[in-house]
C-alpha atoms as a PDB file:
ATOM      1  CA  UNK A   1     207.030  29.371 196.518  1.00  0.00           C
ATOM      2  CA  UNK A   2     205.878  32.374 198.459  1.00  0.00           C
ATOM      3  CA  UNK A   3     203.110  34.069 198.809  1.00  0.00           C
ATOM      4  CA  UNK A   4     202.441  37.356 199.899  1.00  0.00           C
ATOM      5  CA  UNK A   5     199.148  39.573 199.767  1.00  0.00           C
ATOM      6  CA  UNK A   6     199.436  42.696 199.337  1.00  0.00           C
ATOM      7  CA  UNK A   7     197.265  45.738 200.770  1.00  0.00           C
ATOM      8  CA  UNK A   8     194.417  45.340 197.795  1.00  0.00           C
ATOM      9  CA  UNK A   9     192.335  42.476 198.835  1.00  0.00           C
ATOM     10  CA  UNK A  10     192.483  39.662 196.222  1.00  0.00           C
ATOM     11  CA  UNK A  11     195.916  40.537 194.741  1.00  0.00           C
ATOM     12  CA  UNK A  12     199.090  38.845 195.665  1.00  0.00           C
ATOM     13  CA  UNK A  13     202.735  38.685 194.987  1.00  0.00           C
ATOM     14  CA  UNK A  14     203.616  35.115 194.408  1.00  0.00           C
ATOM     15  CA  UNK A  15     207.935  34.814 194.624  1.00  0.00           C
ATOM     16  CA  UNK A  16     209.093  31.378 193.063  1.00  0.00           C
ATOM     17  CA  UNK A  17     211.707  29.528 194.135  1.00  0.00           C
ATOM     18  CA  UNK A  18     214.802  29.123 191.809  1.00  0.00           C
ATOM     19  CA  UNK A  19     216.897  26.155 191.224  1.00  0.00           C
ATOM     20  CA  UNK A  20     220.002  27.091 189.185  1.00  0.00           C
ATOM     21  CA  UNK A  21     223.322  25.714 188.393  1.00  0.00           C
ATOM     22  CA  UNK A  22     225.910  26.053 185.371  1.00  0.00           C
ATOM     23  CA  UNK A  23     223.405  24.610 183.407  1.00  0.00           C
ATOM     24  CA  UNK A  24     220.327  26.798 183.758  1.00  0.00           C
ATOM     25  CA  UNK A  25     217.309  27.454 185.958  1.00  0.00           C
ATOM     26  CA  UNK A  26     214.258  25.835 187.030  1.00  0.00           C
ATOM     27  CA  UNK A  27     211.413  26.871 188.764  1.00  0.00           C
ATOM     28  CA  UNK A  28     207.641  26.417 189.303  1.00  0.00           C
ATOM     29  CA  UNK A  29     206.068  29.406 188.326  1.00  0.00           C
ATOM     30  CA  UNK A  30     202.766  28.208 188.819  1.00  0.00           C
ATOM     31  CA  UNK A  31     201.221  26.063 191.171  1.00  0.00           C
ATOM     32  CA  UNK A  32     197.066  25.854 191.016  1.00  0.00           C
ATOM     33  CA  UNK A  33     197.453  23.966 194.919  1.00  0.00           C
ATOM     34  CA  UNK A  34     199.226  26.752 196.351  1.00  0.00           C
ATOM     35  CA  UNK A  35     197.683  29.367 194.943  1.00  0.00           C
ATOM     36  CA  UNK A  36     194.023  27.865 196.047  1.00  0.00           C
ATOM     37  CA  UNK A  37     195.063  27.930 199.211  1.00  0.00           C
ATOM     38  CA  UNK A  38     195.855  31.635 199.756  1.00  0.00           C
ATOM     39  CA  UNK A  39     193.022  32.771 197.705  1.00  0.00           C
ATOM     40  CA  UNK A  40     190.072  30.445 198.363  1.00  0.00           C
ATOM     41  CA  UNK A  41     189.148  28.930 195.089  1.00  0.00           C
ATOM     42  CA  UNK A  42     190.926  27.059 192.045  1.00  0.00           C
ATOM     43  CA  UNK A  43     191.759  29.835 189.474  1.00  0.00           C
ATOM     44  CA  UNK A  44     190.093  28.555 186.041  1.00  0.00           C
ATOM     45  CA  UNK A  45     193.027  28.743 182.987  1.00  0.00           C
ATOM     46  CA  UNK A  46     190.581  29.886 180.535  1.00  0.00           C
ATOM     47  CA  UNK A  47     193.047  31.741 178.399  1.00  0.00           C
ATOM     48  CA  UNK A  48     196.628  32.512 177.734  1.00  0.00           C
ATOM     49  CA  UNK A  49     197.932  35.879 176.773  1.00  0.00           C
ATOM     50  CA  UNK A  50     201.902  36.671 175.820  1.00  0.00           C
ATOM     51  CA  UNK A  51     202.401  40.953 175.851  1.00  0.00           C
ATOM     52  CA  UNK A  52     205.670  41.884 174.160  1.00  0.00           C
ATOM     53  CA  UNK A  53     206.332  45.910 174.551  1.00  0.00           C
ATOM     54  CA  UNK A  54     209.098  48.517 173.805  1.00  0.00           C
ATOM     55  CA  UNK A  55     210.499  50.661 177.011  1.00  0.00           C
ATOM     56  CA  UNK A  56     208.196  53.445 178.486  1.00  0.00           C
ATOM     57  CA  UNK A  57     204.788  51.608 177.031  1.00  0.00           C
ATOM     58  CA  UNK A  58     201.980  51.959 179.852  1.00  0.00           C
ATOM     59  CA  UNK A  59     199.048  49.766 179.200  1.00  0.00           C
ATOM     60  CA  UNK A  60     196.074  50.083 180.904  1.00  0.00           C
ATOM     61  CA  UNK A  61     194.421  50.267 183.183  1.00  0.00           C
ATOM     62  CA  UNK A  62     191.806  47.320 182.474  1.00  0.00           C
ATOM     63  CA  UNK A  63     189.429  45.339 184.049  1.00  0.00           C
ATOM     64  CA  UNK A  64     186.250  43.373 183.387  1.00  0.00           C
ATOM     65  CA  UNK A  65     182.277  42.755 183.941  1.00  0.00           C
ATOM     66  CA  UNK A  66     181.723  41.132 187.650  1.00  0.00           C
ATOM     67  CA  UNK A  67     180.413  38.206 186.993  1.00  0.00           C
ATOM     68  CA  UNK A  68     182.501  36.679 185.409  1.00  0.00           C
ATOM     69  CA  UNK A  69     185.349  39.254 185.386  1.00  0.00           C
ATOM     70  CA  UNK A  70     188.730  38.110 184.320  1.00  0.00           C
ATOM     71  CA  UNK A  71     191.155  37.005 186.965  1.00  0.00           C
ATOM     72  CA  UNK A  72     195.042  36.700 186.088  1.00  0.00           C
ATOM     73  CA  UNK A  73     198.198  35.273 187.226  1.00  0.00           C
ATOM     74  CA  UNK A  74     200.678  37.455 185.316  1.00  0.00           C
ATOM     75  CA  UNK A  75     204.458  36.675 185.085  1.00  0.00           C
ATOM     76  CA  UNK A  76     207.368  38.502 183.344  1.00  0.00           C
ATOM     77  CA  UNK A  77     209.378  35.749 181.076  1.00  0.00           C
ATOM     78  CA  UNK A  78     211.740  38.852 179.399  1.00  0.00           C
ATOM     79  CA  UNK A  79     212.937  42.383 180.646  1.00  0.00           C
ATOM     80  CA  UNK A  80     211.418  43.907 183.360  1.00  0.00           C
ATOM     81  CA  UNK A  81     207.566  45.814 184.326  1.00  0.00           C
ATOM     82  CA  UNK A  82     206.621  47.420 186.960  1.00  0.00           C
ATOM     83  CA  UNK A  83     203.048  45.914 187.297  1.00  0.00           C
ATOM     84  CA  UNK A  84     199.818  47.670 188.822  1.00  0.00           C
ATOM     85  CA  UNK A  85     197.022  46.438 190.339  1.00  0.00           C
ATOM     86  CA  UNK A  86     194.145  49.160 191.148  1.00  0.00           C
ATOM     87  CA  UNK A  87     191.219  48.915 193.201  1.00  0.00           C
ATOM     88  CA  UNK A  88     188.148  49.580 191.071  1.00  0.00           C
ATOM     89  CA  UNK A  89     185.558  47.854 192.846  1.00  0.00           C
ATOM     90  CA  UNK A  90     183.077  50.730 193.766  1.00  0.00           C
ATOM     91  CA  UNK A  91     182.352  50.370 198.222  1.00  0.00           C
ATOM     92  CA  UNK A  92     185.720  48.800 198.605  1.00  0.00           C
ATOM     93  CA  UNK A  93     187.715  49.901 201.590  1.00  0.00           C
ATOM     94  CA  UNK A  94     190.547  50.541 199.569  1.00  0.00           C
ATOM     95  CA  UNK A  95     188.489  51.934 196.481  1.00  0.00           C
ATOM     96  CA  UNK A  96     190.949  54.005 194.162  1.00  0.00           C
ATOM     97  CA  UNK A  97     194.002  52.684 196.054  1.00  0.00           C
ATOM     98  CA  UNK A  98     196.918  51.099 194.348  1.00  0.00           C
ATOM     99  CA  UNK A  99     200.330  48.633 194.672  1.00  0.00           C
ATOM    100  CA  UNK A 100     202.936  47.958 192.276  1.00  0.00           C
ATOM    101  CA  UNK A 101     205.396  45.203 191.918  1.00  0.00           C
ATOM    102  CA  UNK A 102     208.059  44.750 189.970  1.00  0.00           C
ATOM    103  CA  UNK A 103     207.980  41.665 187.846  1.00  0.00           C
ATOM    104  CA  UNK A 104     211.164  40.861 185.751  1.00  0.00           C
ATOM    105  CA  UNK A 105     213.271  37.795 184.616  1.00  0.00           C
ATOM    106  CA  UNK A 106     215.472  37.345 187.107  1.00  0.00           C
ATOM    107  CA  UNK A 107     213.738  36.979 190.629  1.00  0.00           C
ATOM    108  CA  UNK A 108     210.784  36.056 188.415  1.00  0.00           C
ATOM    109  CA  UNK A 109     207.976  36.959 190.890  1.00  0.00           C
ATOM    110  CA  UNK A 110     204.271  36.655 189.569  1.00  0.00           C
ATOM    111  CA  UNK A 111     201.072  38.529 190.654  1.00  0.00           C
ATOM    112  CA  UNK A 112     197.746  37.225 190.883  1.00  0.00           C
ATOM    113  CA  UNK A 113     195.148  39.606 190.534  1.00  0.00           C
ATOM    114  CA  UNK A 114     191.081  38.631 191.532  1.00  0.00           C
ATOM    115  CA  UNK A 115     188.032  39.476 189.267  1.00  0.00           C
ATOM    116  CA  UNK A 116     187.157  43.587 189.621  1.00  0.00           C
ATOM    117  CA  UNK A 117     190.662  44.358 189.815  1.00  0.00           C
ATOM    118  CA  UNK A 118     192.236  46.904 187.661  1.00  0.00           C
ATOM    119  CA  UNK A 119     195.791  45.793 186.229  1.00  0.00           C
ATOM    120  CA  UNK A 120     198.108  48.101 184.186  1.00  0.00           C
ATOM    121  CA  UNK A 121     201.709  48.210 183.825  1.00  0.00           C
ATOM    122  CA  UNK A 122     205.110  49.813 182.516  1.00  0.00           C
ATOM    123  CA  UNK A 123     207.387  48.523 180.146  1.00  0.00           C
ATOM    124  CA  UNK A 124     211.055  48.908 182.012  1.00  0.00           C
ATOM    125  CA  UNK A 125     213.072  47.315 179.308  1.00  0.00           C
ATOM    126  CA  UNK A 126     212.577  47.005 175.647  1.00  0.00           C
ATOM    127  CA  UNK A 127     210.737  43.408 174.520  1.00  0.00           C
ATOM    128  CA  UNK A 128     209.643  43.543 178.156  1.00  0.00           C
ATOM    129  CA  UNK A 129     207.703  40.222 177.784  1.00  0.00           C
ATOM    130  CA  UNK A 130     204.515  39.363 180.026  1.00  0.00           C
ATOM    131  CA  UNK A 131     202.688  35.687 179.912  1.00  0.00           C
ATOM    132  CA  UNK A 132     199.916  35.541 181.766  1.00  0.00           C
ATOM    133  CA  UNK A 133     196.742  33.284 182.230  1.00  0.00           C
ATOM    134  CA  UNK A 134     193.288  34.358 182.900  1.00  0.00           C
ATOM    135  CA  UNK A 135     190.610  32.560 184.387  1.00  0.00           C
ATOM    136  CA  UNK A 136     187.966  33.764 181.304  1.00  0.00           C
ATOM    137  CA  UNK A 137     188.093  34.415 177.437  1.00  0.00           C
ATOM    138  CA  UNK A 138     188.291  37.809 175.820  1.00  0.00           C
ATOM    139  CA  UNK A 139     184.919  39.170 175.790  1.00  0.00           C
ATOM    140  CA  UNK A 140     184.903  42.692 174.112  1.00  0.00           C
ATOM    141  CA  UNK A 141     182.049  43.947 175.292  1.00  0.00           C
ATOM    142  CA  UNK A 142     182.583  43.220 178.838  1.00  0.00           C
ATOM    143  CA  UNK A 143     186.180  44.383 179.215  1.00  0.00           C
ATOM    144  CA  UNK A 144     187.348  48.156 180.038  1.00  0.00           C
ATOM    145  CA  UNK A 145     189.567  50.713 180.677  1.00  0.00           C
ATOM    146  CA  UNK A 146     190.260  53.726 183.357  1.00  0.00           C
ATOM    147  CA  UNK A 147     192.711  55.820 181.925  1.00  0.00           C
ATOM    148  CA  UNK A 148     196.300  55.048 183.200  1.00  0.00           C
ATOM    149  CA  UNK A 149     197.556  58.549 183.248  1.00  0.00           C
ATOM    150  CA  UNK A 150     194.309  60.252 185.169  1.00  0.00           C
ATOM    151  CA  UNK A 151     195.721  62.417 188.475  1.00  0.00           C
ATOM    152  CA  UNK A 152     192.898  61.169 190.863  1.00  0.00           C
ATOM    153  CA  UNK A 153     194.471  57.800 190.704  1.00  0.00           C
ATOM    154  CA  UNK A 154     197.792  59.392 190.916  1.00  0.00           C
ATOM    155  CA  UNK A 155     200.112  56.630 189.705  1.00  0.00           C
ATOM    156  CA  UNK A 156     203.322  56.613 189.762  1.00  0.00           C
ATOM    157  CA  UNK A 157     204.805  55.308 186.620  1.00  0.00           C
ATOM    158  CA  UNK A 158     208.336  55.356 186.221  1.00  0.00           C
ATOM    159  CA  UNK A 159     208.300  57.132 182.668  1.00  0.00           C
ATOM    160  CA  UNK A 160     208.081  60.643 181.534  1.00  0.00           C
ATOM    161  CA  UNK A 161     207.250  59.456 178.195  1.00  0.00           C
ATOM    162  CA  UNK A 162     204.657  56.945 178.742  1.00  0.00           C
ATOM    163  CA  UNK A 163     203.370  55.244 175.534  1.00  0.00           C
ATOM    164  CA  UNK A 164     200.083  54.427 175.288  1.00  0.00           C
ATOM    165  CA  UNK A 165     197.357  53.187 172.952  1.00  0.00           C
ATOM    166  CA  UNK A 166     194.623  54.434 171.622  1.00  0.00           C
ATOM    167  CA  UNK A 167     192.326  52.694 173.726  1.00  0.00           C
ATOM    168  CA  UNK A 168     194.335  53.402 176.599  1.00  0.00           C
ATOM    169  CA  UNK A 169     194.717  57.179 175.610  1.00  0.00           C
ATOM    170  CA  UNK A 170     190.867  57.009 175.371  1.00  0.00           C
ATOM    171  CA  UNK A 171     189.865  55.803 178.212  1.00  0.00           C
ATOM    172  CA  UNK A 172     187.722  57.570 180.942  1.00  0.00           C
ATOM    173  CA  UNK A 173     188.905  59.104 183.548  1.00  0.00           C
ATOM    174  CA  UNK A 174     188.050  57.643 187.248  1.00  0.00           C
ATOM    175  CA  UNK A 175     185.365  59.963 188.100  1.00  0.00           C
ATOM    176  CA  UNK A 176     183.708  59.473 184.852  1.00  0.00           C
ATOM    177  CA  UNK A 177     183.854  55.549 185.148  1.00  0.00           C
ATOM    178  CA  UNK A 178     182.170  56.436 188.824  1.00  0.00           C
ATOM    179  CA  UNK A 179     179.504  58.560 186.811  1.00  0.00           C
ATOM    180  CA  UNK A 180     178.606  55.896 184.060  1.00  0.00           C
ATOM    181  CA  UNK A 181     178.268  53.138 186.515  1.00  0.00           C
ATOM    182  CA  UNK A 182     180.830  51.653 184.988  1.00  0.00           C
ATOM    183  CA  UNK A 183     182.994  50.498 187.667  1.00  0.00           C
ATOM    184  CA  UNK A 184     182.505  46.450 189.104  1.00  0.00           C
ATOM    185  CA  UNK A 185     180.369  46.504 192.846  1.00  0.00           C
ATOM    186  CA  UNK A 186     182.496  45.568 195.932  1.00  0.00           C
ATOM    187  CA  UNK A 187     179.530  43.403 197.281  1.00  0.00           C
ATOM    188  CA  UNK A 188     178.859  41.756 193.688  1.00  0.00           C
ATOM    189  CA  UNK A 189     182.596  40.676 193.485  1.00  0.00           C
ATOM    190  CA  UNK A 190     182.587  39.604 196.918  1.00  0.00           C
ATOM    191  CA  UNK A 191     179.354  37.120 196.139  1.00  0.00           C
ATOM    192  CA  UNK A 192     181.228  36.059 192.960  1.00  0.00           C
ATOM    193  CA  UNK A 193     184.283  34.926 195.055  1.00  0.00           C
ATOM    194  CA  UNK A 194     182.310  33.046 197.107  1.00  0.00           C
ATOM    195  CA  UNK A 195     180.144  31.283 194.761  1.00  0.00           C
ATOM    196  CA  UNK A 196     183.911  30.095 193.079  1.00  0.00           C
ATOM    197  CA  UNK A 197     185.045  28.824 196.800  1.00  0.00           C
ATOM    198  CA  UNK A 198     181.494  26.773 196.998  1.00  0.00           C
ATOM    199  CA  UNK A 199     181.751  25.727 193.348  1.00  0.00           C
END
């Protein structure tokens, strides 16, 4: 298993390795050891989330209250995605910044993606299928959206008929997330991550 972290602090690319032969595949797509090691801290399986979606379908982009946020480790079991991580934590260096990587079932790579973190993606393939695991429950009143589609974030999906919900379709645009004080704090996440590595 691989790790690699990409430009956005607290998200990385995690590439399995495969073991096949005429009879099939295996692989570790998960491993809490490895993955503690890169990042700092045990991530907490709270919750487990399967996404099934037709070609062209953007969702996103979404991210949580910090504390306790929602952390994920996201993996593609069907099709193909091109997953999005976005830097929404308001002071951050690279504040407004995002990195894609293309998750699919054949080189089967996973991302991980830390609490304040804004995660989208786009369905390549129809019944793209995403698992992933988060490290807190569904809380409805704590979890958001920046709209996927606005031009200050500038991302570049690989559609020209993105599909989106109406939630998604909704959703404020950057500068008015900025406005509302909606956005998670760089420093606040920061102190969160720490308090899991002393935990």
């Amino acid at each position: 298993m691989k790790f690699r972290e990409l430009s956005i602090d607290g998200a990385v690319e995690v590439t399995p390795q495969l073991h096949g032969d005429p009879r099939g595949l295996f692989m570790e797509w998960y491993r809490f050891d490895h993955l503690q090691e890169v990042v700092g801290h045990p991530l907490r399986l709270a919750q487990g989330n399967l996404s099934v979606s037709a070609k062209d379908v953007v969702r996103g982009i979404h991210f949580a209250d910090v504390p306790p946020g929602q952390a994920k480790y996201v993996s593609c079991v069907r099709g193909a995605v091109l997953d999005v991580i976005v830097d929404l934590r308001v002071g951050s260096p690279t504040f407004g910044t995002w990195e894609f990587v293309r998750l699919d079932d054949v080189e089967r790579k996973a991302v991980y993606i830390a609490e304040g973190l804004g995660h989208g993606f786009c369905a390549l393939t129809d019944d793209a299928t995403l698992s992933y695991v988060c490290s807190e429950t569904y809380n409805p009143t704590g979890e958001h959206a920046v709209h996927p589609l606005d031009p200050d974030l500038g991302i570049e999906w690989p559609t020209d008929a993105p599909q989106l919900s109406a939630r998604d379709a909704a959703a404020p645009s950057l500068a008015e997330a900025i406005a509302s004080g909606l956005l998670p704090d760089y420093e606040k996440c920061r102190a969160y991550t720490e308090s899991l590595r002393t935990a």
